[in-house]
Protein backbone atom coordinates (compact mmCIF):
# COMPACT_ATOMS: atom_id res chain seq x y z
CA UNK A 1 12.88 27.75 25.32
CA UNK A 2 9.93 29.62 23.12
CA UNK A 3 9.06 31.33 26.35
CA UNK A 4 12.60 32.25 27.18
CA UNK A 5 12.81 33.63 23.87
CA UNK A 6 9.57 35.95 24.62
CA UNK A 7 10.57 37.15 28.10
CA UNK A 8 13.87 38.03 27.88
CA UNK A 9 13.24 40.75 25.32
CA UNK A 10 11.29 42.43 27.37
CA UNK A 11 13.06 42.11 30.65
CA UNK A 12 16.21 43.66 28.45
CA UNK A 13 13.72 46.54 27.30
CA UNK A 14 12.52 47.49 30.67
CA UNK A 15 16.03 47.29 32.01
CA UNK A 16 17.13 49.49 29.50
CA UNK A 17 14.36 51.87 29.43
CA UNK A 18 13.24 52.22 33.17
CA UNK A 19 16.53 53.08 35.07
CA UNK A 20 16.40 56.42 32.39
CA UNK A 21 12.70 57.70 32.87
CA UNK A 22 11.50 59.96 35.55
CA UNK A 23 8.29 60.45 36.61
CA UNK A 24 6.06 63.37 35.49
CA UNK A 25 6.32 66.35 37.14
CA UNK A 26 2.57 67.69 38.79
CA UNK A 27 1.35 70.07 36.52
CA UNK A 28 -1.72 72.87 37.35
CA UNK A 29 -4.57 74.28 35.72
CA UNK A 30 -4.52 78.31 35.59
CA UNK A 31 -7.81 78.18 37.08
CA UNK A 32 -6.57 75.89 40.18
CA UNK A 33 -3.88 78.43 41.47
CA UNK A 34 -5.17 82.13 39.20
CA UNK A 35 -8.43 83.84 39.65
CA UNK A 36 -9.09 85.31 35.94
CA UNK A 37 -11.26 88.44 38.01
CA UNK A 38 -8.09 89.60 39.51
CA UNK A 39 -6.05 91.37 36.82
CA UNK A 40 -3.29 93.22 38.18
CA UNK A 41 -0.79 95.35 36.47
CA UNK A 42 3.01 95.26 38.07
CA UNK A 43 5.86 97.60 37.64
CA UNK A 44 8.87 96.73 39.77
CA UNK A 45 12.49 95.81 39.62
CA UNK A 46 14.11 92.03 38.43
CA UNK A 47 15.20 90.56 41.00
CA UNK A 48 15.62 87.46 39.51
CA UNK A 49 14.44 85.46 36.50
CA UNK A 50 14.70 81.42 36.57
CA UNK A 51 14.58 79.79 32.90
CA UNK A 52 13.51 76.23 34.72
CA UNK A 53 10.43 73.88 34.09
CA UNK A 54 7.90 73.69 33.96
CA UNK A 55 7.55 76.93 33.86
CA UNK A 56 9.85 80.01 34.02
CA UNK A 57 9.73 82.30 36.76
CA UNK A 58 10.23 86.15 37.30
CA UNK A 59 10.48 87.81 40.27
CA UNK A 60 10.40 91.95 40.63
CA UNK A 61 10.20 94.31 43.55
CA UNK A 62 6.73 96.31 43.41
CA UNK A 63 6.77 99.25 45.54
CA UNK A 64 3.42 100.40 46.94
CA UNK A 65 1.65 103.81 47.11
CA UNK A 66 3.25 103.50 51.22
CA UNK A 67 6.49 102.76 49.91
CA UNK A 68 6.74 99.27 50.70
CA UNK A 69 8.33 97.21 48.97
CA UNK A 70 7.25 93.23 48.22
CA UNK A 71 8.96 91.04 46.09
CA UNK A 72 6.32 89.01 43.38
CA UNK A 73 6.68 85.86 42.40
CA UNK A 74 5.54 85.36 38.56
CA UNK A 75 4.50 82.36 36.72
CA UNK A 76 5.29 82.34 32.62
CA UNK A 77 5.40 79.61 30.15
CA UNK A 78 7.63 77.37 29.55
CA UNK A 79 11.32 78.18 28.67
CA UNK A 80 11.34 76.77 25.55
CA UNK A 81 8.27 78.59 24.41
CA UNK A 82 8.98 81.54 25.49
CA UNK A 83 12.81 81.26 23.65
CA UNK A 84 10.63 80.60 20.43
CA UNK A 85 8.45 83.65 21.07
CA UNK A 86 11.60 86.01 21.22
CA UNK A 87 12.90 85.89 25.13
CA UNK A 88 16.25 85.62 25.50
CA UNK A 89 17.84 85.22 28.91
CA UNK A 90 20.18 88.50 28.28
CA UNK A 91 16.18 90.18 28.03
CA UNK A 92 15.53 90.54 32.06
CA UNK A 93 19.11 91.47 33.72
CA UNK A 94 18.35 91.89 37.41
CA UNK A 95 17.49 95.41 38.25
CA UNK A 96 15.64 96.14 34.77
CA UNK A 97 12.53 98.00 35.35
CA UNK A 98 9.24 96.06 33.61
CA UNK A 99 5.55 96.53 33.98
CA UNK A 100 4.01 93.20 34.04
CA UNK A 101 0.29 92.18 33.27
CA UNK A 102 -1.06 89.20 34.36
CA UNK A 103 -3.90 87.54 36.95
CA UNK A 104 -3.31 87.46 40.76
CA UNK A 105 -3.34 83.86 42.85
CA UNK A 106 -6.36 82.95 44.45
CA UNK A 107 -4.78 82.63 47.82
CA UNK A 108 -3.90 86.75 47.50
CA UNK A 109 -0.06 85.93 48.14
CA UNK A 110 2.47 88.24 46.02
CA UNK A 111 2.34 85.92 42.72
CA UNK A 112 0.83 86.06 39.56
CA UNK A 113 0.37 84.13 36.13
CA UNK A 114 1.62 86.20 33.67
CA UNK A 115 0.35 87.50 30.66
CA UNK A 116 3.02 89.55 29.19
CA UNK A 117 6.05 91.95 30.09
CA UNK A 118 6.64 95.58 28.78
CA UNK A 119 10.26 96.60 29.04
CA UNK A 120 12.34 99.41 29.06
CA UNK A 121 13.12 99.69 25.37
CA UNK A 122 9.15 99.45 25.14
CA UNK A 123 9.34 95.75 23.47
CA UNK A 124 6.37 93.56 24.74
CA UNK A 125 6.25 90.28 25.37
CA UNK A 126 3.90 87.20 25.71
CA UNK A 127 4.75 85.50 29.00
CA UNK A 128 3.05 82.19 27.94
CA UNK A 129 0.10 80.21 30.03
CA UNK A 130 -0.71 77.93 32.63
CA UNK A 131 -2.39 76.32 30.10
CA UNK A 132 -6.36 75.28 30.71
CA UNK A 133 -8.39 77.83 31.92
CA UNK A 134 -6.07 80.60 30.79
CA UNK A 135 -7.54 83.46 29.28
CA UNK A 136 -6.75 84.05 25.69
């Protein structure tokens, strides 16, 4: 009965507790995916912005010294930080011109970590880190 007595609490806690937890999402050093020698500077169009985790996203249209146009892909912080630091969803309405500073992926696609976003009105702001490795 003493044994009962020990088990079934737990068996009730890991019920209760288990069915509710998900497991971590994989999470990346800036160094893994960045390369902290490739600064670039970015001044394009929102085409999108998407407030998810773990990390927010913003994607603008550059347009080369040809004409072309390619759409980047750029990494910020996470949503919640960057709502404490002063971003507000109503901030990057698609079609808003920004210049973006940030580091370029190792692999040399069209993305970038950010480091922080000029825009129109000439307010800038941090875009947040990838965390370890990140330049200050």
């Amino acid at each position: 009965m003493t044994i009962r007595r020990a088990i079934l609490p737990t068996l009730l806690m890991v019920a209760l507790l288990g069915p509710g937890r998900t497991a971590p999402s994989a999470h990346h050093s800036f160094a893994a995916e960045f390369d902290i020698n490739k600064p670039v500077t970015l001044k394009g169009t929102v085409t999108t912005m998407k407030w998810i985790n773990p990390h927010a996203w913003l994607y603008i249209d550059v347009k080369d010294a040809d004409g072309k146009v390619t759409n980047w892909a750029c990494e910020f912080g996470l949503p919640q930080a960057l709502y404490r630091r002063g971003w507000r969803p109503k901030d990057l309405p698609v079609g808003t011109e920004v210049t973006l500073t940030g580091w370029r992926a190792k692999d040399n696609s069209p993305t970038a970590n950010a480091n922080s976003v000029t825009l129109p009105d000439g307010r800038r702001l941090f875009a947040g880190s990838s965390g370890t490795g990140a330049p200050q």
